[in-house]
Protein backbone atom coordinates (compact mmCIF):
# COMPACT_ATOMS: atom_id res chain seq x y z
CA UNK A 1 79.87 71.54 94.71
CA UNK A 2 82.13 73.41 96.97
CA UNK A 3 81.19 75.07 100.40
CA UNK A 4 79.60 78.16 100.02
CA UNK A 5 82.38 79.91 101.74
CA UNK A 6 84.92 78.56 98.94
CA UNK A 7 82.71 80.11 96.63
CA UNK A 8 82.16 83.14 97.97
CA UNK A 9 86.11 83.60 98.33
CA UNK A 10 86.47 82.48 94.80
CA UNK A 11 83.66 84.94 92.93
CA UNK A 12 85.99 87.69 94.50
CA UNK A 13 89.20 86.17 92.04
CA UNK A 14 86.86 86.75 89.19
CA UNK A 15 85.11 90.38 89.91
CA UNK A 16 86.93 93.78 89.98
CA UNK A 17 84.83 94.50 93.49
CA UNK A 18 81.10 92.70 94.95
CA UNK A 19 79.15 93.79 97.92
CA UNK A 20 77.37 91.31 99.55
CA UNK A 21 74.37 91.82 97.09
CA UNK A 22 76.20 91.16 94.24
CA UNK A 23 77.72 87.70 95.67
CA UNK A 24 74.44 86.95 96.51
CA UNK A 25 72.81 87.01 92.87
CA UNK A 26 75.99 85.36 91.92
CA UNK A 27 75.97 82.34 93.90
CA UNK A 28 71.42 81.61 94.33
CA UNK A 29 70.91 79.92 90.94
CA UNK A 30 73.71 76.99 92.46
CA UNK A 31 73.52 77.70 96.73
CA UNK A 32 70.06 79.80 96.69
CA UNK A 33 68.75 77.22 99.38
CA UNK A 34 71.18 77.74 102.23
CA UNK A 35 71.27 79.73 104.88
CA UNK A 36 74.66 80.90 104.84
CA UNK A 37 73.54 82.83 101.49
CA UNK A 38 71.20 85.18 103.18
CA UNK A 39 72.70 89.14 103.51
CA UNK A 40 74.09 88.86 106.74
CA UNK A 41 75.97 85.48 106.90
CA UNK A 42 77.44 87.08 103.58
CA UNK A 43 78.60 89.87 104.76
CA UNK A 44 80.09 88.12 107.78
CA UNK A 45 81.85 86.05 105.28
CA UNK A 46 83.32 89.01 103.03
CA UNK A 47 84.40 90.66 106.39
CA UNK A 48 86.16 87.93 107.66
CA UNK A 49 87.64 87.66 104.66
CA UNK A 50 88.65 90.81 104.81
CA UNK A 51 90.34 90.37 108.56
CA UNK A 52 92.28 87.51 107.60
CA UNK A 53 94.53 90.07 104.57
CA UNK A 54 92.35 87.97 101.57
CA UNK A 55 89.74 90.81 100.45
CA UNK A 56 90.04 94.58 100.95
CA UNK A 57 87.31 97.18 100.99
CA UNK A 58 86.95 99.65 97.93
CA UNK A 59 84.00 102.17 97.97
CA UNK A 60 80.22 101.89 99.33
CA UNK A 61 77.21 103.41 98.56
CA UNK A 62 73.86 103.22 99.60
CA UNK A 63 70.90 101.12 97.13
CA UNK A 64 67.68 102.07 96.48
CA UNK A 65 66.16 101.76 100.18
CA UNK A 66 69.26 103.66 101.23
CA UNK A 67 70.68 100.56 102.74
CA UNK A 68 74.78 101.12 102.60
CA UNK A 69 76.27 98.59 100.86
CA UNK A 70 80.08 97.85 100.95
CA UNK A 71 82.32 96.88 98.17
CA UNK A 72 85.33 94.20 98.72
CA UNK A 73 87.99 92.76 95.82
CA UNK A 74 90.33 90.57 96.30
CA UNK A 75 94.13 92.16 95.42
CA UNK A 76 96.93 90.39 94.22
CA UNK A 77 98.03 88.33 96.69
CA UNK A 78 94.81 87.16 98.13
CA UNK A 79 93.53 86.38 95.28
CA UNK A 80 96.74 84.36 94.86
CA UNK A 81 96.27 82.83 98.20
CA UNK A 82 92.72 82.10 97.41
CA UNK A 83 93.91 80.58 93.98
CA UNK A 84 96.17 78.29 95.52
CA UNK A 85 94.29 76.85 98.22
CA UNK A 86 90.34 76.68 96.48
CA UNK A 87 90.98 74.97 92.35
């Protein structure tokens, strides 16, 4: 199994765009028991994705209970980058 970080970089090479919610159902059936797959860590990870050039943002919207919810995909070359480093 990979870090959870590696797999959270690598659901973004196989989505048009995720928000955090969307990684999150994603990734529970295989990392549902750690921490670092709650909301927040999540969204810290798809954010510093984003810093480092490998994810940019595309819309948000707010769910249900109004909560906003941001939307990331990874473009060309970071998913190439994240390709090449994370098989």
């Amino acid at each position: 199994m990979m870090p959870l970080n590696y797999a959270i970089l690598k659901y973004f090479t196989g989505v048009n765009e995720a928000c955090a919610d969307d990684v999150i159902e994603a990734l529970k059936g295989q990392y549902g028991r750690f921490k670092g797959l709650k909301k927040p860590a999540v969204i810290e990870a798809v954010m510093t994705a984003e810093a480092n050039g490998l994810l940019e943002e595309t819309r948000y919207d707010f769910d249900k209970n109004r909560k906003l919810r941001v939307y990331y995909h990874a473009h060309k070359e970071g998913a190439d980058a994240i390709n090449a480093y994370i098989k």
